[in-house]
N, C-alpha and C. Protein backbone atom coordinates (compact mmCIF):
# COMPACT_ATOMS: atom_id res chain seq x y z
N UNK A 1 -5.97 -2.04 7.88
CA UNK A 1 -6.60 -3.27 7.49
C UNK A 1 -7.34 -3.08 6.17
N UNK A 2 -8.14 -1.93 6.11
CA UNK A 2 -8.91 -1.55 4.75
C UNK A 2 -7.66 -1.67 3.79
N UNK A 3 -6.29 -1.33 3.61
CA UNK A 3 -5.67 -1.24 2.19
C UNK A 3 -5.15 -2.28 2.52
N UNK A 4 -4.82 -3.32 3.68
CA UNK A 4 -4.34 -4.79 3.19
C UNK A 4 -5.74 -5.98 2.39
N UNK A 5 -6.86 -5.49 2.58
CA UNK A 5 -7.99 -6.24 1.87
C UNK A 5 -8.02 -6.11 0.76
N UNK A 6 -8.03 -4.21 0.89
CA UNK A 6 -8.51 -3.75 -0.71
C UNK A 6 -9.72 -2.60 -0.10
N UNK A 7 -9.79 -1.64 -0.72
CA UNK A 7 -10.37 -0.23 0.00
C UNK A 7 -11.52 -0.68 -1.26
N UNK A 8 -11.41 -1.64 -2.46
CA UNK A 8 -12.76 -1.56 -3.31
C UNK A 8 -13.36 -3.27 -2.81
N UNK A 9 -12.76 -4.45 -2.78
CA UNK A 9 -13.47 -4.97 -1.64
C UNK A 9 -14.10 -4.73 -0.24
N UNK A 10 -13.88 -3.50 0.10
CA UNK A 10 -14.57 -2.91 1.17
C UNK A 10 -15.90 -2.00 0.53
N UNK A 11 -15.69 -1.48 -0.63
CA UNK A 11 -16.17 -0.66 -1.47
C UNK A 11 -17.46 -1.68 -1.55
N UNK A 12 -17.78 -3.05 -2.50
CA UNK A 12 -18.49 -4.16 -2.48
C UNK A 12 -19.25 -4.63 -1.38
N UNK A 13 -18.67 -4.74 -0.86
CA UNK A 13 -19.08 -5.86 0.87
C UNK A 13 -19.98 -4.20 1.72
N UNK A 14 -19.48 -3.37 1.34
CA UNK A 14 -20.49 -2.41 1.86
C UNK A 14 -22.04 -2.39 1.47
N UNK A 15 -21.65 -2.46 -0.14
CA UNK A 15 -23.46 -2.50 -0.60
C UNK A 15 -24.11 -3.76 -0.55
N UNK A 16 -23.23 -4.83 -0.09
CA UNK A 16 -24.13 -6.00 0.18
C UNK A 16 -24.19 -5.56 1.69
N UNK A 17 -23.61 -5.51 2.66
CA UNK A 17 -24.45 -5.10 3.93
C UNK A 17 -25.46 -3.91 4.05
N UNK A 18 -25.28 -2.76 3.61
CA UNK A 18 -26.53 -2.05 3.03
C UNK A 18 -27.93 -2.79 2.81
N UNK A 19 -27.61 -3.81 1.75
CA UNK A 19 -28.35 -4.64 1.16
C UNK A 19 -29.22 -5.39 1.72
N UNK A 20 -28.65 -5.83 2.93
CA UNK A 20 -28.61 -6.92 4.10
C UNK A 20 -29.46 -6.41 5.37
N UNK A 21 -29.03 -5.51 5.23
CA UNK A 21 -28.93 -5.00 6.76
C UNK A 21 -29.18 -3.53 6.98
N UNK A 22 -29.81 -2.96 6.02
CA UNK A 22 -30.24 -1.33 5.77
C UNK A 22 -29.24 -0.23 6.12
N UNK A 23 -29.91 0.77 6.64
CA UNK A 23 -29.71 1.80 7.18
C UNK A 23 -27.77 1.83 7.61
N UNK A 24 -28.34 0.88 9.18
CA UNK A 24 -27.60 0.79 10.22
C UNK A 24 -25.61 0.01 9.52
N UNK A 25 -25.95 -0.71 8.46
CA UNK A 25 -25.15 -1.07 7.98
C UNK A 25 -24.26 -0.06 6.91
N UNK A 26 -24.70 1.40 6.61
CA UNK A 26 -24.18 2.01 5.27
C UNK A 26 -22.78 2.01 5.47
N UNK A 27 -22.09 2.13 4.09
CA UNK A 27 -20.99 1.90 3.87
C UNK A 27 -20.45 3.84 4.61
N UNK A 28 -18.96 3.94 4.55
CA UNK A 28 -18.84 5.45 4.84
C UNK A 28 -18.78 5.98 4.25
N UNK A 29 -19.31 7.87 4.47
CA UNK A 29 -19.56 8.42 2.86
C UNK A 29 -18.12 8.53 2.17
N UNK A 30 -17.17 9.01 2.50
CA UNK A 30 -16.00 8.82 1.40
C UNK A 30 -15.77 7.42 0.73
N UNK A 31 -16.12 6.37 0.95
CA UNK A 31 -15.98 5.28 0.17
C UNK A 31 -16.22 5.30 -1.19
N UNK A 32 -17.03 6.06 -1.68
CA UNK A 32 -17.00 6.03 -3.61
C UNK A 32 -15.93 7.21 -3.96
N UNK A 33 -15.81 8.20 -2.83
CA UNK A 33 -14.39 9.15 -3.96
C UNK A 33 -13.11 8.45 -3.42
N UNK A 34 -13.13 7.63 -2.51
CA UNK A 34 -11.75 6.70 -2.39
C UNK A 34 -11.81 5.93 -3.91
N UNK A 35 -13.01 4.87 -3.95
CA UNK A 35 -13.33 4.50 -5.66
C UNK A 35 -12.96 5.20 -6.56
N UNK A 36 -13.61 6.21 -6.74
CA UNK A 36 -13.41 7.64 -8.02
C UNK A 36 -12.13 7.60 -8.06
N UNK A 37 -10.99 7.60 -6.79
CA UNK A 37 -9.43 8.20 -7.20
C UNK A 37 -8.70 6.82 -7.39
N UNK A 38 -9.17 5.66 -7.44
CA UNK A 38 -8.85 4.28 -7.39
C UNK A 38 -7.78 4.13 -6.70
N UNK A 39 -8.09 4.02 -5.52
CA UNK A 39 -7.31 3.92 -4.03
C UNK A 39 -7.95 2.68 -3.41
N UNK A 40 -7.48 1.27 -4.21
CA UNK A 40 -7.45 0.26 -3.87
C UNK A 40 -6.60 -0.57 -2.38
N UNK A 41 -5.86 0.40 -2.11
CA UNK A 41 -5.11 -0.27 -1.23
C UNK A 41 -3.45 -0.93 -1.66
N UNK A 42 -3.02 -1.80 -0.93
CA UNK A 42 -1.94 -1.80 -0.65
C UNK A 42 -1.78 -3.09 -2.70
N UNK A 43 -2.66 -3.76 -2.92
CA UNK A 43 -2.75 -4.17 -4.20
C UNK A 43 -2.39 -3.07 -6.04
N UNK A 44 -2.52 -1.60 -5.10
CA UNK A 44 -2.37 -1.05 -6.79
C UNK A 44 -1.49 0.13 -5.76
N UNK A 45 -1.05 0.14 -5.10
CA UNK A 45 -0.63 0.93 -4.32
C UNK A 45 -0.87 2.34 -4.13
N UNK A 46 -1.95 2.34 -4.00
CA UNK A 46 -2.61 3.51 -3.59
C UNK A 46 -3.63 3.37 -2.91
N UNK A 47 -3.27 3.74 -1.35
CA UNK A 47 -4.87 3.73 -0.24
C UNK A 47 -4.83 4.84 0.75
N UNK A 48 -4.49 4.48 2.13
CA UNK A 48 -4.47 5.57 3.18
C UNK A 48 -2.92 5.54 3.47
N UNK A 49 -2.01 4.31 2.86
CA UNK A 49 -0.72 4.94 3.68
C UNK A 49 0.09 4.57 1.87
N UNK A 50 1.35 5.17 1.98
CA UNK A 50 1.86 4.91 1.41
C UNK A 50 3.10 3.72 0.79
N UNK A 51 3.34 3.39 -0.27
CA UNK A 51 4.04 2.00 -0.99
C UNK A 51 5.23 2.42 -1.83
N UNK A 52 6.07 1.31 -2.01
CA UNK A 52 7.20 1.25 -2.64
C UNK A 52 8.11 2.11 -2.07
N UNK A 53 8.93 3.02 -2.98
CA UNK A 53 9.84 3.90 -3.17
C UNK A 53 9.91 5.24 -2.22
N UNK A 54 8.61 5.19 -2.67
CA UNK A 54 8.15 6.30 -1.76
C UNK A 54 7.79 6.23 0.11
N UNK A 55 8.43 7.69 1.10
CA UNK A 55 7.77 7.50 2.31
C UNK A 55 7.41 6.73 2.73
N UNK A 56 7.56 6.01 3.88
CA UNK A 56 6.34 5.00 4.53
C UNK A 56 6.04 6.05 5.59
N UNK A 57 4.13 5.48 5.59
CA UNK A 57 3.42 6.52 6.25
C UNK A 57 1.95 7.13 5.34
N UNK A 58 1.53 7.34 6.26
CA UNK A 58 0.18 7.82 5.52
C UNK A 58 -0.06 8.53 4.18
N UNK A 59 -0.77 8.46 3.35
CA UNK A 59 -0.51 9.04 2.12
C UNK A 59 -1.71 10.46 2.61
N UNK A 60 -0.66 11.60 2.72
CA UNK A 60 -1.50 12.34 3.23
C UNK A 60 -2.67 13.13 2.40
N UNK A 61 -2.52 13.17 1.04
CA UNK A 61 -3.44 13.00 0.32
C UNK A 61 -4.88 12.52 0.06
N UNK A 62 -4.94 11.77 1.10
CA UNK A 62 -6.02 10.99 0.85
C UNK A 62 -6.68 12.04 1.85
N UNK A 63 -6.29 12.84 2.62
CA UNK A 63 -6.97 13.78 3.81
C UNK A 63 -7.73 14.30 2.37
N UNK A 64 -7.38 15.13 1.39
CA UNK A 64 -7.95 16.32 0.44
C UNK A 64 -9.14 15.22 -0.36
N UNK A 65 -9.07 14.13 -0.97
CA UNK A 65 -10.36 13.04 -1.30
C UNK A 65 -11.32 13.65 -0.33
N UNK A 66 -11.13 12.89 0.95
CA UNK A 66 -12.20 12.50 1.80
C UNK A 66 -12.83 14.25 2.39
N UNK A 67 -12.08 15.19 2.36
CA UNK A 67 -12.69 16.35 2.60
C UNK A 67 -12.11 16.85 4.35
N UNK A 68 -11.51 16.16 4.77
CA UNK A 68 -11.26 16.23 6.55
C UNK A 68 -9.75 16.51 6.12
N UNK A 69 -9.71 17.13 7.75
CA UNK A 69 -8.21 17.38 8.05
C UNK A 69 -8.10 16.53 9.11
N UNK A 70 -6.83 16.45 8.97
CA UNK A 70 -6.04 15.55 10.56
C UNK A 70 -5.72 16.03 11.59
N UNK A 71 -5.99 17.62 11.70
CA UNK A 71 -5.31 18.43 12.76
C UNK A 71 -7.00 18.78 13.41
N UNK A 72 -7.94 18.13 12.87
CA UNK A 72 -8.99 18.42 13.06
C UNK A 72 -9.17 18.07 14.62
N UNK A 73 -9.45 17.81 15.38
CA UNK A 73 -9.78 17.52 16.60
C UNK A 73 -10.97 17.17 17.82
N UNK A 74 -11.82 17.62 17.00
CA UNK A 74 -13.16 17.66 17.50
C UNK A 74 -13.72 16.50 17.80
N UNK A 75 -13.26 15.53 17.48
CA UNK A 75 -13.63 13.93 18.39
C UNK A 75 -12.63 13.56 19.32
N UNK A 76 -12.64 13.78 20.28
CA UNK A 76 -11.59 12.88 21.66
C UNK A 76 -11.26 11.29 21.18
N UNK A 77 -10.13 10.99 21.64
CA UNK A 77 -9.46 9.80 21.42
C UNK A 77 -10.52 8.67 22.01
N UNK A 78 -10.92 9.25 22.86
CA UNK A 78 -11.89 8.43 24.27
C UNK A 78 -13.22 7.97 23.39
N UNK A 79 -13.69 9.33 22.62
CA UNK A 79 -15.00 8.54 21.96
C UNK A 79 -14.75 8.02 20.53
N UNK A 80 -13.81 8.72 19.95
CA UNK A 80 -13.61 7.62 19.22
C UNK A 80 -13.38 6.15 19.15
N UNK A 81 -12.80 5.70 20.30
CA UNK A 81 -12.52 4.83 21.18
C UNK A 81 -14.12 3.75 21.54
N UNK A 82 -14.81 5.20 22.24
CA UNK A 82 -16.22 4.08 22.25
C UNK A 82 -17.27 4.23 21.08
N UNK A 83 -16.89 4.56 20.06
CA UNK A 83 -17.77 4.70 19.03
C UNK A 83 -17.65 3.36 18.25
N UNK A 84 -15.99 3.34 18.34
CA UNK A 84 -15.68 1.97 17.90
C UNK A 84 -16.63 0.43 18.51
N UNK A 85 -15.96 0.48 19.95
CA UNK A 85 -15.97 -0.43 21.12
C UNK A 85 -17.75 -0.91 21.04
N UNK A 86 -18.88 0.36 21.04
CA UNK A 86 -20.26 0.50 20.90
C UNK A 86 -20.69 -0.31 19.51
N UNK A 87 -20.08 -0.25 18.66
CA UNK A 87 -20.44 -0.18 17.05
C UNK A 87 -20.26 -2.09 17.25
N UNK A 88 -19.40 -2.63 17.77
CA UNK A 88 -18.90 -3.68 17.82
C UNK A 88 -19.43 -4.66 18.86
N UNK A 89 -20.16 -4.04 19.89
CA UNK A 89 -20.26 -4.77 20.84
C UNK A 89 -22.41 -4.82 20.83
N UNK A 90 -22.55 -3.53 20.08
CA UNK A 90 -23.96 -3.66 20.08
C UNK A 90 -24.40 -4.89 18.61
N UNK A 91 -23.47 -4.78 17.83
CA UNK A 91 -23.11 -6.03 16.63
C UNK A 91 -23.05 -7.20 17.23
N UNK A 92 -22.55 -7.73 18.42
CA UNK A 92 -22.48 -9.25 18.71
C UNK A 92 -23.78 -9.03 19.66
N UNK A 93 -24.25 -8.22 20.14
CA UNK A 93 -25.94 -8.54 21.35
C UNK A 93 -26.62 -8.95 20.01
N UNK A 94 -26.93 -7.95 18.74
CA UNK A 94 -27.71 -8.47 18.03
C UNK A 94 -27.58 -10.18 17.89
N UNK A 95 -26.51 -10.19 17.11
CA UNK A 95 -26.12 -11.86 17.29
C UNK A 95 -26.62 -12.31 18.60
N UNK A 96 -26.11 -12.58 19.16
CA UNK A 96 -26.97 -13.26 20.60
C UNK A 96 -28.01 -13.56 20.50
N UNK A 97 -29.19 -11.76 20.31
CA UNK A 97 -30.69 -11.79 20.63
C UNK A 97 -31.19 -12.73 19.43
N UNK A 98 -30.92 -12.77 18.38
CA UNK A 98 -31.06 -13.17 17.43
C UNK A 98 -31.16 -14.86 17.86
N UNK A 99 -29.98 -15.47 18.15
CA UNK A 99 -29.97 -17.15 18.07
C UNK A 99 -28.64 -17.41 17.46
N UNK A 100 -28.31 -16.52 17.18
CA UNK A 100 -27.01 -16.88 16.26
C UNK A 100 -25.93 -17.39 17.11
N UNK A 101 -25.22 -17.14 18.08
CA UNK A 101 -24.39 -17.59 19.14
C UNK A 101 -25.25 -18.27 20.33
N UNK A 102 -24.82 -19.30 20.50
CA UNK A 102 -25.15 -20.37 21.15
C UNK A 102 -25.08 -20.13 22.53
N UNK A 103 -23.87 -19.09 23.01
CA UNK A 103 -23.63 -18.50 24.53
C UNK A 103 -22.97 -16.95 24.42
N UNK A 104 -23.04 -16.67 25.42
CA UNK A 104 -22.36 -15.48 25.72
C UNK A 104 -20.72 -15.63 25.46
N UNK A 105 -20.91 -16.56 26.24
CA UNK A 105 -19.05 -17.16 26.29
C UNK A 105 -18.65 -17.33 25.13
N UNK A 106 -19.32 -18.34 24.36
CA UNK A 106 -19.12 -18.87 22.89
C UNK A 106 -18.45 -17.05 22.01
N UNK A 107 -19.14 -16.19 22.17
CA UNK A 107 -19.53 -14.64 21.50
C UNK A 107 -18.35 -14.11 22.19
N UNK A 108 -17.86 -14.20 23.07
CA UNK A 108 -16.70 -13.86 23.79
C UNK A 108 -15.53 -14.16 23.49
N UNK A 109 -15.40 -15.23 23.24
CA UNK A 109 -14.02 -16.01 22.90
C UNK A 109 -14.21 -15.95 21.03
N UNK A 110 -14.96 -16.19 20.65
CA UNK A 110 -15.03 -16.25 18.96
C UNK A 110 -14.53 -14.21 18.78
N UNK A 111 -14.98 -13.67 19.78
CA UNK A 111 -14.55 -11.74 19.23
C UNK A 111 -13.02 -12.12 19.37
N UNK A 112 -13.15 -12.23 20.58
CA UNK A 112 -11.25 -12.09 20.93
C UNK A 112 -10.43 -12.42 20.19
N UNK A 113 -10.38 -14.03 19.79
CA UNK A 113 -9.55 -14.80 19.42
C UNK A 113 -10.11 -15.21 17.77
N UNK A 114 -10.85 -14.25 17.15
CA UNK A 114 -11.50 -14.22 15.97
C UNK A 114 -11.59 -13.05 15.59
N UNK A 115 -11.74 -11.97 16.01
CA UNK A 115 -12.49 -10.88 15.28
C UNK A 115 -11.28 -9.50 15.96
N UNK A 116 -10.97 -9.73 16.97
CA UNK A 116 -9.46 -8.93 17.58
C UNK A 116 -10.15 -8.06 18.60
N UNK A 117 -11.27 -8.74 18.90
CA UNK A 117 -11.70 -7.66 20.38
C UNK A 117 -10.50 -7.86 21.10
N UNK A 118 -10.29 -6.59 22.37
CA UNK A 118 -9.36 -6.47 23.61
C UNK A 118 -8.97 -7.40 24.40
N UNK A 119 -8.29 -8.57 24.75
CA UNK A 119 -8.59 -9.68 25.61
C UNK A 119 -8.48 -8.93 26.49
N UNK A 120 -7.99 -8.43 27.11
CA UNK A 120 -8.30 -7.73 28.58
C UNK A 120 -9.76 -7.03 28.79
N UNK A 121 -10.56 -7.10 27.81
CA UNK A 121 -11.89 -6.50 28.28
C UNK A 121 -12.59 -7.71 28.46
N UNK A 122 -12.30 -9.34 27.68
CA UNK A 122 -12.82 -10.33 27.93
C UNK A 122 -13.97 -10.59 27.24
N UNK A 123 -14.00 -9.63 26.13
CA UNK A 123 -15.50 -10.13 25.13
C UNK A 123 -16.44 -8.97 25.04
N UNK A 124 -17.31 -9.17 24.24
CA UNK A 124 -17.87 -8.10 24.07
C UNK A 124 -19.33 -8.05 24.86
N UNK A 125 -19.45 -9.67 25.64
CA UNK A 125 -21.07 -9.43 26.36
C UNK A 125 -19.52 -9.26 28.28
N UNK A 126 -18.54 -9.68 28.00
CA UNK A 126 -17.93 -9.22 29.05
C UNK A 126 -17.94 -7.96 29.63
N UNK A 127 -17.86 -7.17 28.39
CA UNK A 127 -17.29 -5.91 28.61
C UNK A 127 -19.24 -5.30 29.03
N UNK A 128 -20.17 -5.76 28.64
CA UNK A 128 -21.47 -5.27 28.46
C UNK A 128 -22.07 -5.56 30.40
N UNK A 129 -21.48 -6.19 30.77
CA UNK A 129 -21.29 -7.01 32.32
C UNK A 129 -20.50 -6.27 33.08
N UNK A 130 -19.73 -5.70 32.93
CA UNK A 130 -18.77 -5.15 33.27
C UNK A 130 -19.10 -3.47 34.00
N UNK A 131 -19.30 -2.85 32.42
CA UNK A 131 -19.33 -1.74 32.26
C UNK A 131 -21.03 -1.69 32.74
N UNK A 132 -21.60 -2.29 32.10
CA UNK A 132 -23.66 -1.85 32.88
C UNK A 132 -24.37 -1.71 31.83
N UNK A 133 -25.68 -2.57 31.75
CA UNK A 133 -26.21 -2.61 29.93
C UNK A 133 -26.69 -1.19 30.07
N UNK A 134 -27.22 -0.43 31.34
CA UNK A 134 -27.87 0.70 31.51
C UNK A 134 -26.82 1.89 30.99
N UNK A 135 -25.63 1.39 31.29
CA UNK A 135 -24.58 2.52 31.01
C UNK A 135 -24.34 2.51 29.21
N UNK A 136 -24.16 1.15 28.59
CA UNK A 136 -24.22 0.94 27.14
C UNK A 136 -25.42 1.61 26.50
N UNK A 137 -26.35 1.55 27.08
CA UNK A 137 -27.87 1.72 26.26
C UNK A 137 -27.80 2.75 26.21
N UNK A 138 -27.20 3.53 27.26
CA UNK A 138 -27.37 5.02 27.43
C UNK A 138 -26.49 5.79 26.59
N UNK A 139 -25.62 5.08 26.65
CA UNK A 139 -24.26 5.88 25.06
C UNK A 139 -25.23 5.36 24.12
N UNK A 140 -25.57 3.98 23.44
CA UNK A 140 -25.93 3.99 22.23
C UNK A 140 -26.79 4.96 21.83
N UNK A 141 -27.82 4.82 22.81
CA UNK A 141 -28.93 5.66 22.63
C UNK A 141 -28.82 7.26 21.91
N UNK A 142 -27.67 7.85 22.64
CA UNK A 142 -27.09 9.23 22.29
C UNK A 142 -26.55 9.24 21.59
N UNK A 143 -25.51 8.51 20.86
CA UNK A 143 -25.09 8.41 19.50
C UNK A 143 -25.49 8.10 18.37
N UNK A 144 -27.19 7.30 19.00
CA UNK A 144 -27.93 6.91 17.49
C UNK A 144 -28.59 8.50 17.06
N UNK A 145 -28.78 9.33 18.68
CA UNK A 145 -29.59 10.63 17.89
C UNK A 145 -28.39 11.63 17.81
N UNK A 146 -27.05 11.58 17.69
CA UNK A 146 -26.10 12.06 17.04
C UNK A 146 -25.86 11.71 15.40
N UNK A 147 -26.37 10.36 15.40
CA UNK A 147 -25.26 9.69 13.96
C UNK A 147 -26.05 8.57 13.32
N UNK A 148 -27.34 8.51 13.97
CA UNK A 148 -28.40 7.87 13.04
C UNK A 148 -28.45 6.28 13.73
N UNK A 149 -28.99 5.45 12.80
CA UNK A 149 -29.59 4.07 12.78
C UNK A 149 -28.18 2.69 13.17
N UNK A 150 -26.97 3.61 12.71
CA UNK A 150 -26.08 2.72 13.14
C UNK A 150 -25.58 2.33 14.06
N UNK A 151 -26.40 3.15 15.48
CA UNK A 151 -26.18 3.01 16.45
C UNK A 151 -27.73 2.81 17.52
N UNK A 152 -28.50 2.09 16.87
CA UNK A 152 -29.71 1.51 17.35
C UNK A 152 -29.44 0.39 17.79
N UNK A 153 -29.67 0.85 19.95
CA UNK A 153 -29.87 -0.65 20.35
C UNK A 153 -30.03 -1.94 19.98
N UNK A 154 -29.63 -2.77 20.36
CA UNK A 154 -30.04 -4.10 19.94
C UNK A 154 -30.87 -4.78 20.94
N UNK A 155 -31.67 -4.93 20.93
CA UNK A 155 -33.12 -4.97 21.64
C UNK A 155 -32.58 -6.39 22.65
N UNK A 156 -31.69 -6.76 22.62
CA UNK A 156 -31.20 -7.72 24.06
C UNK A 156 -30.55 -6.87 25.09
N UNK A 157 -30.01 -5.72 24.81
CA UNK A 157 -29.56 -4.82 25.72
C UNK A 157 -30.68 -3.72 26.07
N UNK A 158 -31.56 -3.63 25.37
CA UNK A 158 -32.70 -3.25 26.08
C UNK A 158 -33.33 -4.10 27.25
N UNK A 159 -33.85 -5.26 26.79
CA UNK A 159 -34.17 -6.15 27.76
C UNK A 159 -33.30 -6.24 29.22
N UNK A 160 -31.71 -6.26 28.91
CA UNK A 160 -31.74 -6.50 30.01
C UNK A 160 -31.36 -5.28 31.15
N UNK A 161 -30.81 -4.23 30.55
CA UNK A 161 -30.99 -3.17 30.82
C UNK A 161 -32.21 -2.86 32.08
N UNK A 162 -33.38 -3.49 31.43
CA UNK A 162 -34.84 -3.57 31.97
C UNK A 162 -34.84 -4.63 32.78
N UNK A 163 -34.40 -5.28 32.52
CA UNK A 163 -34.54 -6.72 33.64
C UNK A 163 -33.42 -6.68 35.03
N UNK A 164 -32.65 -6.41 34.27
CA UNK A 164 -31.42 -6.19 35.28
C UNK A 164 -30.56 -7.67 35.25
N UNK A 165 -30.97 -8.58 34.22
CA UNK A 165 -30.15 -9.70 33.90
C UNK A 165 -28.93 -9.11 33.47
N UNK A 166 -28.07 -10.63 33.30
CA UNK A 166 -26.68 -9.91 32.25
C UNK A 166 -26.28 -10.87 31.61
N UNK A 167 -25.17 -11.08 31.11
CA UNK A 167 -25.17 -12.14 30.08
C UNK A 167 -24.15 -13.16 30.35
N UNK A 168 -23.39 -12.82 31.74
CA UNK A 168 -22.65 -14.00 32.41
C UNK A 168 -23.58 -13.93 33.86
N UNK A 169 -23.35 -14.42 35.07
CA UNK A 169 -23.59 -14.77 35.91
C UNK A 169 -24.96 -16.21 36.76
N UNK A 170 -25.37 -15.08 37.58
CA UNK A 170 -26.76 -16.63 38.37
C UNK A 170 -27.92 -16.05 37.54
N UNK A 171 -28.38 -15.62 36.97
CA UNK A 171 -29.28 -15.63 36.38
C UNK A 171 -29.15 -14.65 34.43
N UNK A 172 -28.35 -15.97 34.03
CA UNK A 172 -27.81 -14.53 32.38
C UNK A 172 -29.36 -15.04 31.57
N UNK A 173 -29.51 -14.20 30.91
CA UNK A 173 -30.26 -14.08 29.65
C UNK A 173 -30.02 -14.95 28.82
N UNK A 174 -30.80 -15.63 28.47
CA UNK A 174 -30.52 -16.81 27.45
C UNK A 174 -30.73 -16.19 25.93
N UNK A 175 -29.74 -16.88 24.79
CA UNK A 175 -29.53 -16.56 23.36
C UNK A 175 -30.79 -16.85 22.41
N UNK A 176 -31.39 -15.90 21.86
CA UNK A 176 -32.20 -16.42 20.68
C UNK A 176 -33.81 -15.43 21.08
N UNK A 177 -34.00 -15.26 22.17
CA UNK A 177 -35.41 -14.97 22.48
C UNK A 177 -35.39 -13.25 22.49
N UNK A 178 -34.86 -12.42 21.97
CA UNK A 178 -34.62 -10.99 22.09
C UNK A 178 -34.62 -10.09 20.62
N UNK A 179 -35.05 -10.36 19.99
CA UNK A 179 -35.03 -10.07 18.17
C UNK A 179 -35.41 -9.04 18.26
N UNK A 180 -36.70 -8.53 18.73
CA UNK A 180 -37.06 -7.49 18.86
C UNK A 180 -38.22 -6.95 17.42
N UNK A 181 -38.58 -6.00 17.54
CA UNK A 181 -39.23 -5.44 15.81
C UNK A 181 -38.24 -4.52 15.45
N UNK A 182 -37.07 -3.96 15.86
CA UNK A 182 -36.10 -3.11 14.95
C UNK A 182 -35.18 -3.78 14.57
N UNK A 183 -34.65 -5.24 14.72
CA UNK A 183 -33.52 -5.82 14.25
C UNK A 183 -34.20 -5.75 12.66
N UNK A 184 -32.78 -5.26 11.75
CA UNK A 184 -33.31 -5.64 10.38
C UNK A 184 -31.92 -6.67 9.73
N UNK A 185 -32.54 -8.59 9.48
CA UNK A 185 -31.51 -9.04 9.54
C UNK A 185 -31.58 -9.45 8.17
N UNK A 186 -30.91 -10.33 7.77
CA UNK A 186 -30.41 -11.10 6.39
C UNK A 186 -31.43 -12.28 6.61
N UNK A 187 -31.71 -12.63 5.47
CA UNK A 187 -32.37 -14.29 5.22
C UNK A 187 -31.72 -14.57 5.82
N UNK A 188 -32.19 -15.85 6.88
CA UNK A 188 -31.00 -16.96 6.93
C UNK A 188 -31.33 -18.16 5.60
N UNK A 189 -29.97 -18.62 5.60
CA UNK A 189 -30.23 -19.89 4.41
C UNK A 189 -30.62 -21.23 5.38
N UNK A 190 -31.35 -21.97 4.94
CA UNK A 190 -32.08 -23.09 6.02
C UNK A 190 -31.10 -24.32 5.35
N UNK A 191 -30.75 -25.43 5.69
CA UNK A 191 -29.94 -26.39 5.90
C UNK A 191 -31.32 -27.74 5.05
């Protein structure tokens, strides 16, 4: 997806979320020597896989830029898996706690059929219902003191974690009242 956008429109939109949104938002560190080798993507044909004439398939090159190998192994498929799944799903509670989504459901169906969450997990406050905010909080928690600020609770999954609410059923947590003092958000623009 990064070289059908553009690996330097990703390059951009990073330092405005930085900008936005601190810490928790930084762009990844190889993103300026992807820049430096001008590995725009699938537009100048040069990104992570390869174009034209040449191979189709990863441009394996881009392993020696970024400094990693591929035979590397030391992350399981599984957490990479929930590093992703975490990164994405603690992103829409903020939304929620915030006011920004109107329902759970609303946040559910706009991931799926908008943003390419799993439909079989059913959303991302689905999957938070599902799986146990106690069980989520408890990965985030360990991955924020693995990998920093980008993986700081979103203070509605604290709450309910603590409450023992959830975000479908007889008694869900209602949207807007959960902000917390660590959310760090964007102006909103007022109407």
């Amino acid at each position: 997806m990064t070289d059908e956008v553009g690996i330097d429109v990703g390059g951009k939109v990073g330092k405005i979320m930085l900008d936005a949104f601190g810490d928790r938002m930084s762009p990844p560190e190889g993103m300026h020597k992807l820049m430096e080798d001008e590995r725009y993507g699938r537009k100048n044909g040069r990104g992570f896989y390869l174009y034209g004439d040449k191979k189709k398939g990863v441009d394996e090159s881009v392993y020696e830029i970024l400094g990693v190998s591929p035979t590397n192994k030391s992350i399981s498929s599984e957490d990479i898996a929930w590093r992703c799944a975490l990164q994405f799903v603690n992103e829409a509670c903020r939304c929620f706690g915030e006011g920004i989504l109107r329902s759970a459901r609303d946040g559910d169906v706009g991931a799926v059929f908008g943003l390419g969450f799993p439909p079989f997990r059913g959303g991302p406050f689905r999957f938070v219902d599902q799986v146990g905010a106690k069980e989520i909080l408890g990965r985030l928690r360990e991955l924020e003191k693995q990998l920093g600020p980008r993986f700081s609770p979103a203070p509605v999954l604290e709450e309910i974690a603590r409450s023992g609410q959830t975000f479908h059923g007889e008694d869900p947590i209602q949207p807007g009242h959960s902000r917390g003092n660590n959310s760090q958000t964007a102006p909103r623009a007022t109407a």
